[in-house]
C-alpha atoms as a PDB file:
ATOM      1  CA  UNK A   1      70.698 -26.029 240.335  1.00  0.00           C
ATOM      2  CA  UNK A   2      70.348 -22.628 240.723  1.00  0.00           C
ATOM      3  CA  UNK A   3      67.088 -20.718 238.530  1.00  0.00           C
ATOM      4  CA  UNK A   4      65.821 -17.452 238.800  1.00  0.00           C
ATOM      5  CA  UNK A   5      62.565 -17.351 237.595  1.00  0.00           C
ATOM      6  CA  UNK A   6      61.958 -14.241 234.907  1.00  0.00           C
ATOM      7  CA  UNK A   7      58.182 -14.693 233.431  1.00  0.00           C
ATOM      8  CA  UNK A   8      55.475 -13.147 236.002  1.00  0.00           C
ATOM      9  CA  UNK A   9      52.711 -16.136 235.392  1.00  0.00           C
ATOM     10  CA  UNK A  10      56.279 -18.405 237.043  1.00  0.00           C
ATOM     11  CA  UNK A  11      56.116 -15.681 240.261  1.00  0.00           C
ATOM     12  CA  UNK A  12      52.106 -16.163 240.073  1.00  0.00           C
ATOM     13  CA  UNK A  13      52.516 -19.895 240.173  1.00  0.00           C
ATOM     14  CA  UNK A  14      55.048 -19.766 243.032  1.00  0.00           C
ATOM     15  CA  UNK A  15      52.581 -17.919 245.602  1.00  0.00           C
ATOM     16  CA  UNK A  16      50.005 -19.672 244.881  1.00  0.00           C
ATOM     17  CA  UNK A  17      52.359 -22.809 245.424  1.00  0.00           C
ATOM     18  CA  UNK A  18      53.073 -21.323 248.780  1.00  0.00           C
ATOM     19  CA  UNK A  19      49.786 -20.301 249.519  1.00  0.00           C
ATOM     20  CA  UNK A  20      48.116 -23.803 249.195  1.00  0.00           C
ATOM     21  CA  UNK A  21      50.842 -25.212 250.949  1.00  0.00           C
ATOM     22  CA  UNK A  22      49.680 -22.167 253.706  1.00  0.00           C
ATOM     23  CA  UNK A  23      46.300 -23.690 253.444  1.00  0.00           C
ATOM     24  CA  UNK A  24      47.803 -27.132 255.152  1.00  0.00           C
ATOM     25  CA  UNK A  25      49.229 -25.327 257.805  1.00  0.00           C
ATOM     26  CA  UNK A  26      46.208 -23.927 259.109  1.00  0.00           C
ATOM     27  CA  UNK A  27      44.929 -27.344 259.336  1.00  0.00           C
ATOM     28  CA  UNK A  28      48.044 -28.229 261.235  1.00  0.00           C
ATOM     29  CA  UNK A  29      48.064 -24.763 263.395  1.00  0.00           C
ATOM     30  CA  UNK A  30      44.185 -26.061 264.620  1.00  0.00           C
ATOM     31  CA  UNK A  31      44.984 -29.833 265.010  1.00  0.00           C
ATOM     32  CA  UNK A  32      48.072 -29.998 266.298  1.00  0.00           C
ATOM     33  CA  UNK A  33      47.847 -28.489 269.179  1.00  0.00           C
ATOM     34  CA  UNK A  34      44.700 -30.602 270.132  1.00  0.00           C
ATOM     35  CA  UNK A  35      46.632 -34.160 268.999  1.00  0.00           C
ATOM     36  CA  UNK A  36      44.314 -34.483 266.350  1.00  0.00           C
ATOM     37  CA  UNK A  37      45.158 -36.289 262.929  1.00  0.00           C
ATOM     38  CA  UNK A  38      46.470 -33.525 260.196  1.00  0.00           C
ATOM     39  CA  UNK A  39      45.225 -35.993 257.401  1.00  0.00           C
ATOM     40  CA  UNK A  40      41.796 -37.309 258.579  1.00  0.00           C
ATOM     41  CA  UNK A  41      38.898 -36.323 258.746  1.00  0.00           C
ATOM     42  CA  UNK A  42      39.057 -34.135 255.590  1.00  0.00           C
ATOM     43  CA  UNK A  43      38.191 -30.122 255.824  1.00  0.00           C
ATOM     44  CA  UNK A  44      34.981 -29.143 256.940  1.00  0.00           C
ATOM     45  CA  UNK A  45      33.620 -26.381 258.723  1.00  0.00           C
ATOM     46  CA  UNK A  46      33.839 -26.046 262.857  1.00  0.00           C
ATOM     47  CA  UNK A  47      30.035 -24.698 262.313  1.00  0.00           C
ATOM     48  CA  UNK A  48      28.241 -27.009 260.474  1.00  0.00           C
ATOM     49  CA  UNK A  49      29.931 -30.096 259.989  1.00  0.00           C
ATOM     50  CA  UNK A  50      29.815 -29.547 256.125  1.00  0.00           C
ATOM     51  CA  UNK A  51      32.999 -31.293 254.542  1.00  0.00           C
ATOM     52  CA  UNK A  52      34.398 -28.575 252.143  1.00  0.00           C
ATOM     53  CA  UNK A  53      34.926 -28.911 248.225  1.00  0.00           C
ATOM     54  CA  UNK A  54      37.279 -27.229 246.257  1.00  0.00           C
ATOM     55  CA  UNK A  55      35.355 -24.174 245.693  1.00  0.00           C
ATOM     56  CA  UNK A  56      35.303 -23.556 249.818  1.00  0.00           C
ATOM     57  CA  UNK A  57      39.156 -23.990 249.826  1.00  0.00           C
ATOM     58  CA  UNK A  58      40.948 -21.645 247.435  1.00  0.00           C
ATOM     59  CA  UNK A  59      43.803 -20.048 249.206  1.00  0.00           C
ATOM     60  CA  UNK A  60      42.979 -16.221 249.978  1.00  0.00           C
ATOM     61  CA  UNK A  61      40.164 -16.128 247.100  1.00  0.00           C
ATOM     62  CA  UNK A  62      37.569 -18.376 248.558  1.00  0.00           C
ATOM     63  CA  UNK A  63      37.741 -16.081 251.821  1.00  0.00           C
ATOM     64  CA  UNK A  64      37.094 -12.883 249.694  1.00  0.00           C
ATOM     65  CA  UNK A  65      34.235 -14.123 247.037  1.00  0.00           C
ATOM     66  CA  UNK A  66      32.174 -15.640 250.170  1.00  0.00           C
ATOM     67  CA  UNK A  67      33.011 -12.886 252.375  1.00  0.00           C
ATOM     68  CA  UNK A  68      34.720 -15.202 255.408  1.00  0.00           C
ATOM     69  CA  UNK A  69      31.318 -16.752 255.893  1.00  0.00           C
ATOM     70  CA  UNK A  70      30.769 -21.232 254.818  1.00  0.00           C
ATOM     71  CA  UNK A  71      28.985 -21.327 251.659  1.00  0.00           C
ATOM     72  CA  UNK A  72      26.711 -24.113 253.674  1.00  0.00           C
ATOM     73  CA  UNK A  73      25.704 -22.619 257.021  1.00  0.00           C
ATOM     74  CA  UNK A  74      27.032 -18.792 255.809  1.00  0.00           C
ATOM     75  CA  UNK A  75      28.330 -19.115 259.576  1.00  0.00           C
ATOM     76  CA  UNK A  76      31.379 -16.683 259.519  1.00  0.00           C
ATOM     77  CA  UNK A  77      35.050 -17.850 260.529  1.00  0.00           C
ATOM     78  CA  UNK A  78      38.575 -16.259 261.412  1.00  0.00           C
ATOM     79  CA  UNK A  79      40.245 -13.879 258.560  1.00  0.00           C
ATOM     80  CA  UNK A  80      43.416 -15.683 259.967  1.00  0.00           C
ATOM     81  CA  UNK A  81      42.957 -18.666 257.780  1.00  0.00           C
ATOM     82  CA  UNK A  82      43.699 -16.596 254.596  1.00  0.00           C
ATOM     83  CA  UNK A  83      45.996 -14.324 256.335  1.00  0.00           C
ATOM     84  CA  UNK A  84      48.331 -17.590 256.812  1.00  0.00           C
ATOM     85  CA  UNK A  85      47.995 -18.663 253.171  1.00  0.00           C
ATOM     86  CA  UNK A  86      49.048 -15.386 252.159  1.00  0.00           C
ATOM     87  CA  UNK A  87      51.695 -15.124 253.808  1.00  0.00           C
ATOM     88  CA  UNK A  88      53.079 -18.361 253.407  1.00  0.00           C
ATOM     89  CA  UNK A  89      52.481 -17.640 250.095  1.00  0.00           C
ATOM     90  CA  UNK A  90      54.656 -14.216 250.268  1.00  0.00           C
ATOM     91  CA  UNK A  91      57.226 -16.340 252.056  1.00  0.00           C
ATOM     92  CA  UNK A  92      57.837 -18.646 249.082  1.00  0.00           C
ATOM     93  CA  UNK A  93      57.808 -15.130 246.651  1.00  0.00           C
ATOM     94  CA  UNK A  94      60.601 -14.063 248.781  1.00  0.00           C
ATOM     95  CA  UNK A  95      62.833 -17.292 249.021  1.00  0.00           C
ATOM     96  CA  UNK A  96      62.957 -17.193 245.494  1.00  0.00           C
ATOM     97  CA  UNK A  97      63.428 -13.938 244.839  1.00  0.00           C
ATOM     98  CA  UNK A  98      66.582 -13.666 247.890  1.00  0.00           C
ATOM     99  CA  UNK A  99      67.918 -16.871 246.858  1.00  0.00           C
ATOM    100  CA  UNK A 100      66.639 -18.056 243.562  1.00  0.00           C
ATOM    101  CA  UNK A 101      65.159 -21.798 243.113  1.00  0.00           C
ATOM    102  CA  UNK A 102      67.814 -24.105 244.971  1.00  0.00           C
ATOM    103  CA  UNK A 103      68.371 -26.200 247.709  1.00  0.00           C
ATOM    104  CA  UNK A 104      69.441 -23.382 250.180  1.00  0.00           C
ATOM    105  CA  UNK A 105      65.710 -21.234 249.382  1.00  0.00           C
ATOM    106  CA  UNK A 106      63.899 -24.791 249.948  1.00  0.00           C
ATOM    107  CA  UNK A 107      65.419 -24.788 253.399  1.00  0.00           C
ATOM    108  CA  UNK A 108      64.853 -21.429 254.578  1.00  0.00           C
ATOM    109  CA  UNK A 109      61.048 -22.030 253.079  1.00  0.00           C
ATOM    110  CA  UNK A 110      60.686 -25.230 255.344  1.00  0.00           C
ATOM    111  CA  UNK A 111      62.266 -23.398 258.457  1.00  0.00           C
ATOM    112  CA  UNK A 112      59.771 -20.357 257.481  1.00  0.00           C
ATOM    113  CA  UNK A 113      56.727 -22.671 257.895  1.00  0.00           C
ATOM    114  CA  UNK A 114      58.001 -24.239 261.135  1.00  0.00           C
ATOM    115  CA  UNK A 115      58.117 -20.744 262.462  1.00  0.00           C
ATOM    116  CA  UNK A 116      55.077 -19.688 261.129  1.00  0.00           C
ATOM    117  CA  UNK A 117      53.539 -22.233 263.186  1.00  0.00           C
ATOM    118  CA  UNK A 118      55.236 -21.639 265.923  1.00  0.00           C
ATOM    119  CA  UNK A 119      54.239 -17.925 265.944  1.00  0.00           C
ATOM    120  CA  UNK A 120      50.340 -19.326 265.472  1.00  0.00           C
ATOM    121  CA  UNK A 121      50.425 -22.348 267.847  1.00  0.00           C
ATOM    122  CA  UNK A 122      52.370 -20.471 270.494  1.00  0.00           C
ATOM    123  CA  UNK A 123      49.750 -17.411 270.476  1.00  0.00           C
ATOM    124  CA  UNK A 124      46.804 -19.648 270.821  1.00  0.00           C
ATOM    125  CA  UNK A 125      48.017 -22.055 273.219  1.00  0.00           C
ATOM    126  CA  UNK A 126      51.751 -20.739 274.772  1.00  0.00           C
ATOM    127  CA  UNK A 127      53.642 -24.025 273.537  1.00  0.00           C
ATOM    128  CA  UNK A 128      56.420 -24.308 271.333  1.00  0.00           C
ATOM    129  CA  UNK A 129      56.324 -27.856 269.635  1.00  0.00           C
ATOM    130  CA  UNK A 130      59.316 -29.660 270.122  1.00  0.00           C
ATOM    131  CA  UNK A 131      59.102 -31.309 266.128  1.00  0.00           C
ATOM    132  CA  UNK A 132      58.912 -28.008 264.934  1.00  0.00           C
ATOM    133  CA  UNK A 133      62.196 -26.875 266.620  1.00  0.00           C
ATOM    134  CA  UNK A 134      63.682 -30.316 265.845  1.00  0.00           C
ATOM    135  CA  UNK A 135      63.441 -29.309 262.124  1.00  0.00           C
ATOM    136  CA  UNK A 136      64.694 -26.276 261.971  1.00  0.00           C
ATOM    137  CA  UNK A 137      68.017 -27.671 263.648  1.00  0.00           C
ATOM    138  CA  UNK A 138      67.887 -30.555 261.477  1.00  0.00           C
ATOM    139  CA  UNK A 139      67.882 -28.119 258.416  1.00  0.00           C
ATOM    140  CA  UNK A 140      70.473 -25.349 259.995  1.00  0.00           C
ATOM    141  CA  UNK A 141      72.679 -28.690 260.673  1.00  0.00           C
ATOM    142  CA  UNK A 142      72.268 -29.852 256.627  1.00  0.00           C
ATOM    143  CA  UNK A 143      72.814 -26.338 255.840  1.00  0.00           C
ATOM    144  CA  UNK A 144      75.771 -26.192 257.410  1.00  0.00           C
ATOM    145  CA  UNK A 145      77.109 -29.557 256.602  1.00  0.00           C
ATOM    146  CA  UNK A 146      76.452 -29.037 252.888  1.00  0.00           C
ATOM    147  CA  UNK A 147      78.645 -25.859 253.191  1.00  0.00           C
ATOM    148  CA  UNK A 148      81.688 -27.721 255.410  1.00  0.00           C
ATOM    149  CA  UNK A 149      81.455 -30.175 251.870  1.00  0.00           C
ATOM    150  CA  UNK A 150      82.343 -27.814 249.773  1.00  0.00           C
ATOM    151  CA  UNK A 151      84.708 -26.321 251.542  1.00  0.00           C
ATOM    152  CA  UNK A 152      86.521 -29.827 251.877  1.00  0.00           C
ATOM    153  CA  UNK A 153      86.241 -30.435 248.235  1.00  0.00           C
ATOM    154  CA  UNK A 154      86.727 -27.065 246.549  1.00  0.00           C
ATOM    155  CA  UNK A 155      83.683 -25.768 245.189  1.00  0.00           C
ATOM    156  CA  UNK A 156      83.114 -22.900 246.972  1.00  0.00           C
ATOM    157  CA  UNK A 157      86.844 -22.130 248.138  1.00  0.00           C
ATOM    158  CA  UNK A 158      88.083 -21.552 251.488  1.00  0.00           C
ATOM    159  CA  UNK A 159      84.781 -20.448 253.967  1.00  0.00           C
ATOM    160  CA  UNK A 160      86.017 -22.824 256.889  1.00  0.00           C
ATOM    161  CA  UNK A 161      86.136 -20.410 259.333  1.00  0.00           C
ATOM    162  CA  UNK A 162      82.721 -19.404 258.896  1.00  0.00           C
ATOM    163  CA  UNK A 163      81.182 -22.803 258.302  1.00  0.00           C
ATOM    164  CA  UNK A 164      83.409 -24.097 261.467  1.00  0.00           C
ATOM    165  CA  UNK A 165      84.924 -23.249 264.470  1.00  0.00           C
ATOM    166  CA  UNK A 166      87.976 -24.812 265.702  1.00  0.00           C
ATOM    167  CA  UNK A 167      89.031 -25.038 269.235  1.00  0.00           C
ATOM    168  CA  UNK A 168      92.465 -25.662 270.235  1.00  0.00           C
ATOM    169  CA  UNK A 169      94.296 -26.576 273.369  1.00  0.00           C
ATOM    170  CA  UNK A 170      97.752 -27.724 274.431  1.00  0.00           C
ATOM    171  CA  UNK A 171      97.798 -31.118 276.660  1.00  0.00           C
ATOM    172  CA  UNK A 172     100.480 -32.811 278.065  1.00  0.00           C
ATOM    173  CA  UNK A 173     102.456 -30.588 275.773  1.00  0.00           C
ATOM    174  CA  UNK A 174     101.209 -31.985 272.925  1.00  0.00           C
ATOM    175  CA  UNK A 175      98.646 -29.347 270.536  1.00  0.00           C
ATOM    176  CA  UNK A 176      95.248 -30.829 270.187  1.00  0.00           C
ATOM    177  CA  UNK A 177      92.286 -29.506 268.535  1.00  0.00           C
ATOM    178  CA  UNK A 178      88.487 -29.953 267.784  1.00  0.00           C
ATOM    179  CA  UNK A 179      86.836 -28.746 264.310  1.00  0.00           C
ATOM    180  CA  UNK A 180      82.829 -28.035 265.428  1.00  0.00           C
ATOM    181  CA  UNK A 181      80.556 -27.100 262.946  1.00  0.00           C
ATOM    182  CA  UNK A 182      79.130 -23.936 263.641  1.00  0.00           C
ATOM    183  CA  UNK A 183      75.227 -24.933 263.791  1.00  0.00           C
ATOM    184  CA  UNK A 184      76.415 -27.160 266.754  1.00  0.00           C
ATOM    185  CA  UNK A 185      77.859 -24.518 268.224  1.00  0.00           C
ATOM    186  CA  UNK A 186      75.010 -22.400 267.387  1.00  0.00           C
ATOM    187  CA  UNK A 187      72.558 -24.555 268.628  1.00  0.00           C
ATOM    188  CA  UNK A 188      74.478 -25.470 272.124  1.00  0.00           C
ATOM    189  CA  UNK A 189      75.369 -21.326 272.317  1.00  0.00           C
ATOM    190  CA  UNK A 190      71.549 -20.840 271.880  1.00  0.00           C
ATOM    191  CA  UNK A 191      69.998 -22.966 274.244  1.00  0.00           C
ATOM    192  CA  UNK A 192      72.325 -21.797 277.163  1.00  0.00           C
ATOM    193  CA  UNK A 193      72.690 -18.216 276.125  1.00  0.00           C
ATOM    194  CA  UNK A 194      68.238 -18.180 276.739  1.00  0.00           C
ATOM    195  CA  UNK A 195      68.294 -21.289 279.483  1.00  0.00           C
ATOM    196  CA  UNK A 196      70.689 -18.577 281.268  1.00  0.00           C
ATOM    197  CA  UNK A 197      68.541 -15.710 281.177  1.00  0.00           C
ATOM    198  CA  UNK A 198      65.496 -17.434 281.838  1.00  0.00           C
ATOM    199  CA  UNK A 199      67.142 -19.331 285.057  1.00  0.00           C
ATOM    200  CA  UNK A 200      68.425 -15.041 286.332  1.00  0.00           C
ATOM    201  CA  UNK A 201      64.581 -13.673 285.511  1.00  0.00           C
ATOM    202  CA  UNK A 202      62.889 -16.451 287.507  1.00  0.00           C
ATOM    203  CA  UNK A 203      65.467 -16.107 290.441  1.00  0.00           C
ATOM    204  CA  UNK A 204      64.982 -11.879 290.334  1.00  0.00           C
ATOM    205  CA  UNK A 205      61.286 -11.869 289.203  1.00  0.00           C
ATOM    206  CA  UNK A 206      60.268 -14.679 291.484  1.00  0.00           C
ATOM    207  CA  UNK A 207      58.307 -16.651 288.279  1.00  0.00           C
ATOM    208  CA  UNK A 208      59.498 -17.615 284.843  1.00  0.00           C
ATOM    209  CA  UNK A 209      59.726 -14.744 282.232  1.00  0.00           C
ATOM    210  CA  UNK A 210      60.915 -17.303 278.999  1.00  0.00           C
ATOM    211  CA  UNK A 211      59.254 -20.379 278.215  1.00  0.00           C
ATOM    212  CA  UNK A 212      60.819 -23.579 277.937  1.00  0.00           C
ATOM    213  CA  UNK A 213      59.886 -23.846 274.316  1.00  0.00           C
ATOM    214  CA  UNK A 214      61.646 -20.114 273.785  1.00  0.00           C
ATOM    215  CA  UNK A 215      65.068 -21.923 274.887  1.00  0.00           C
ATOM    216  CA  UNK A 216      64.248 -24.561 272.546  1.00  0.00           C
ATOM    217  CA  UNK A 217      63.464 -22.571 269.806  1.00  0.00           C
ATOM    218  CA  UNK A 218      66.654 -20.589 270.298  1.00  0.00           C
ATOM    219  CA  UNK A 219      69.088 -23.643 269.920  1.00  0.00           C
ATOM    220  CA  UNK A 220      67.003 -24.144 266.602  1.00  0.00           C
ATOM    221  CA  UNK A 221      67.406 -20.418 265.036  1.00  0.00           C
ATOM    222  CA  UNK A 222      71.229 -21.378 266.902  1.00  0.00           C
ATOM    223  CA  UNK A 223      71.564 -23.941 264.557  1.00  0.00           C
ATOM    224  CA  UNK A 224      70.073 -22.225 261.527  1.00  0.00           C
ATOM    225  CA  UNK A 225      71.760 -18.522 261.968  1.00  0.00           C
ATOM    226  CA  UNK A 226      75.033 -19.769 264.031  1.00  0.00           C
ATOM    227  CA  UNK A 227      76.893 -17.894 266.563  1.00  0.00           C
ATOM    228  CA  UNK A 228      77.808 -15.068 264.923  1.00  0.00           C
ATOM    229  CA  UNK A 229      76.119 -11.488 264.246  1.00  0.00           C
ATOM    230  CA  UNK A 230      72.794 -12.870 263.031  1.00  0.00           C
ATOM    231  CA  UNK A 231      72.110 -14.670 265.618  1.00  0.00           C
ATOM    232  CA  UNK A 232      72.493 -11.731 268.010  1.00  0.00           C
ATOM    233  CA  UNK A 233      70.603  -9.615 265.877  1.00  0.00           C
ATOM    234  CA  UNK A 234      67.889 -12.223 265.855  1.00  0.00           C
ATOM    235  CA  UNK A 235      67.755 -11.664 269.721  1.00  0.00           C
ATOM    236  CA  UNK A 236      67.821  -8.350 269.803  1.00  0.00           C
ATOM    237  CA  UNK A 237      65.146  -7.829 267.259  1.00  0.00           C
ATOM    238  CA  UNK A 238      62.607 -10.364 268.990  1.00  0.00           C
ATOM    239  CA  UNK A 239      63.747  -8.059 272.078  1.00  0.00           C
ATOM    240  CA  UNK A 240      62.626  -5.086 270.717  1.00  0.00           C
ATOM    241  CA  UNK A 241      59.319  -6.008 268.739  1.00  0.00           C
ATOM    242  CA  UNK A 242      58.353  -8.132 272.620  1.00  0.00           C
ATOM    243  CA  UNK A 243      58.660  -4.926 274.009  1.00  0.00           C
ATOM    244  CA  UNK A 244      56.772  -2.941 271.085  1.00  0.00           C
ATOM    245  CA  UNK A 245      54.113  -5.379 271.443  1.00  0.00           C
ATOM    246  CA  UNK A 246      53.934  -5.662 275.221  1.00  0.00           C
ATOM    247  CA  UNK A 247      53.710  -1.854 275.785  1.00  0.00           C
ATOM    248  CA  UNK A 248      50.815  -2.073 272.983  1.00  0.00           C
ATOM    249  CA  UNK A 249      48.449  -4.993 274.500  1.00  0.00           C
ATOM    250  CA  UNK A 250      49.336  -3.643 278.303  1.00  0.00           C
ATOM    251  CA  UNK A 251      47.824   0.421 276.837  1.00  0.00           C
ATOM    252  CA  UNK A 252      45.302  -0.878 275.016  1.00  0.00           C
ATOM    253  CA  UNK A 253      44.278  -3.590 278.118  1.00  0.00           C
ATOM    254  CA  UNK A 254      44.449  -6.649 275.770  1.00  0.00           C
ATOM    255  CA  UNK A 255      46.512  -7.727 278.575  1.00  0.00           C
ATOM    256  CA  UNK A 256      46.824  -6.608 282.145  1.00  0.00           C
ATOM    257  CA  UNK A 257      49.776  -6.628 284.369  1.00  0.00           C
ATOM    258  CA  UNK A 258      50.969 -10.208 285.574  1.00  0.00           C
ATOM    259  CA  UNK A 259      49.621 -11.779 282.583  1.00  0.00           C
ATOM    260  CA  UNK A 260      51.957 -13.940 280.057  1.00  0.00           C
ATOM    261  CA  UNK A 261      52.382 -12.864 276.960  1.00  0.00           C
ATOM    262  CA  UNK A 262      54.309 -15.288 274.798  1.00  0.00           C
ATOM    263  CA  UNK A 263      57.800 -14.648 272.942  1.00  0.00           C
ATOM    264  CA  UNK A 264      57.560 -16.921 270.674  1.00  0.00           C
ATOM    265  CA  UNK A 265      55.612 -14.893 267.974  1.00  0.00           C
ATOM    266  CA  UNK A 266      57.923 -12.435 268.688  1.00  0.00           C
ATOM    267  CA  UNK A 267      61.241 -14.363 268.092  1.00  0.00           C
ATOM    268  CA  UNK A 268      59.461 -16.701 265.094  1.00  0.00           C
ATOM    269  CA  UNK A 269      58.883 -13.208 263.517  1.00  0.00           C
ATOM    270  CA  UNK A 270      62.624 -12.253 263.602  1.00  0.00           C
ATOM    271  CA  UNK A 271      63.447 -15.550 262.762  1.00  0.00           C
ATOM    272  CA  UNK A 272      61.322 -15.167 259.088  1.00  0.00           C
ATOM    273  CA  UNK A 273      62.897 -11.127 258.642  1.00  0.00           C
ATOM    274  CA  UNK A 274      66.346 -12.151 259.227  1.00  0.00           C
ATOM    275  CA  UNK A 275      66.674 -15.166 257.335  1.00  0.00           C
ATOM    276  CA  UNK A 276      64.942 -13.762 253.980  1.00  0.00           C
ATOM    277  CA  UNK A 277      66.857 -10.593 254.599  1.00  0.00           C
ATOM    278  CA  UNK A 278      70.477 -11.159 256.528  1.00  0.00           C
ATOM    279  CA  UNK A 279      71.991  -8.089 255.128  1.00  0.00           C
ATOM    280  CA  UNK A 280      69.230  -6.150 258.079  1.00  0.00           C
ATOM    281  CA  UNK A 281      71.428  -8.148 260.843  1.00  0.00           C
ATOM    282  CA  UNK A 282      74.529  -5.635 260.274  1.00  0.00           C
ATOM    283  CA  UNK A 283      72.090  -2.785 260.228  1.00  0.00           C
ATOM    284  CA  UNK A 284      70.547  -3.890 263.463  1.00  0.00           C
ATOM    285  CA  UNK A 285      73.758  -3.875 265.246  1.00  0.00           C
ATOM    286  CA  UNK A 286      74.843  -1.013 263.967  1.00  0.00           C
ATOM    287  CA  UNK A 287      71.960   0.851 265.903  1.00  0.00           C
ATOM    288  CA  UNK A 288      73.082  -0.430 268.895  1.00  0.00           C
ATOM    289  CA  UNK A 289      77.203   0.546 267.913  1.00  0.00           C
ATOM    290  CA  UNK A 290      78.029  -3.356 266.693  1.00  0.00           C
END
């Protein structure tokens, strides 16, 4: 089913949908990382102790009316907590707006969380959690499976070639060929196209310049975007905004030279931009004469 929402209290509903929803994933961008239970002990506050009610937890609006500070110790905490819920919230405005209410904008929501804690997790701690990048394969894989479907039964007409990619080859005289799907490809492409230039950095540079959990995270967007032009442009935006942000922190001495700065808030980032707006990919290569 495919709805596009047109009464402004529906568009109000969905952010604040995606803004509570933002609200779990700071508990899961804290705990996670420390193997701590998401689900127990309920919210309270790292000062105090106190557990929080209702009135301490509405997304984005309890932060404003008691000024970032817990209404029980008035100890102060990290703006970040309703920048996440706000933006998660934003995310969920814009999968419905790009791609109406169906089954395709609930997967690029899902895959939008998973990177939007891997751009918080992997900037506090420089780790990339495997389950995260698990699910956004799993989802590029449905994705893609879904599409293969209809192509096989009609409803969408004949998309093969961009849904698959077939590989052909003549043995013993005989033609023989293999119909991939192309988030396998994707995903395989990915994770050796990265593993690759990691393994030529660390042999030039002496020390590793990509992450483990960057490779892994690239056979998931593999699997999500495919091997085709948005996955390229994926890689060269996260290129481009690593070095933006690298020249920044090393002028302003956030960081100093020889220190790690992680890529995978960098490439989550693209990931999010590229998926809500795929139409930029083609513009992104076309600066650089795709």
């Amino acid at each position: 089913m495919i709805y596009v929402p047109d009464n402004p209290a529906a568009w109000v509903l969905i952010f604040i949908t995606g803004s509570v929803i933002g609200s779990f994933l700071n508990v899961v961008i804290y705990r996670w990382p420390r193997c701590e239970s998401i689900v127990t002990p309920p919210s309270h506050c790292g000062s105090c102790g106190a557990r929080l009610t209702g009135v301490d937890m509405v997304p984005v609006l309890s932060y404003v009316l008691l000024g970032g500070r817990c209404r029980h110790c008035h100890h102060s905490y990290s703006p970040r907590y309703a920048v996440v819920e706000a933006l998660t919230g934003l995310l969920l405005l814009g999968c419905v707006g790009n791609f109406a209410l169906s089954w395709y904008a609930l997967g690029v929501f899902v895959v939008g969380c998973c990177l939007l804690l891997a751009f918080f997790i992997d900037l506090d701690h420089m780790i990339i959690p495997d389950e995260l990048v698990a699910i956004i394969a799993a989802v590029g894989i449905g994705i893609n499976l879904v599409d293969l479907l209809h192509d096989v039964t009609g409803v969408t007409g004949g998309q093969e070639a961009t849904h698959a990619l077939r590989f052909a080859q003549e043995i013993g005289g005989q033609p023989h060929s293999l119909l991939l799907p192309s988030s396998i490809v994707g995903l395989c492409l990915g994770a050796a196209a990265f593993w690759s230039v990691s393994w030529v950095f660390e042999r030039v540079f002496g020390k590793p310049v990509l992450g483990f959990g960057d490779v892994k995270l690239a056979a998931g967007m593999g699997a999500f975007f495919g091997p085709g032009y948005l996955f390229v442009a994926w890689c060269l935006l996260s290129v481009v905004v690593g070095a933006v942000v690298s020249v920044f922190l090393l002028v302003t001495g956030i960081r100093k030279r020889g220190d790690y700065i992680p890529f995978g808030p960098m490439l989550a980032a693209g990931g999010v931009v590229l998926m809500l707006y795929p139409a930029l990919g083609g513009w992104i290569l076309s600066l650089y004469g795709g």
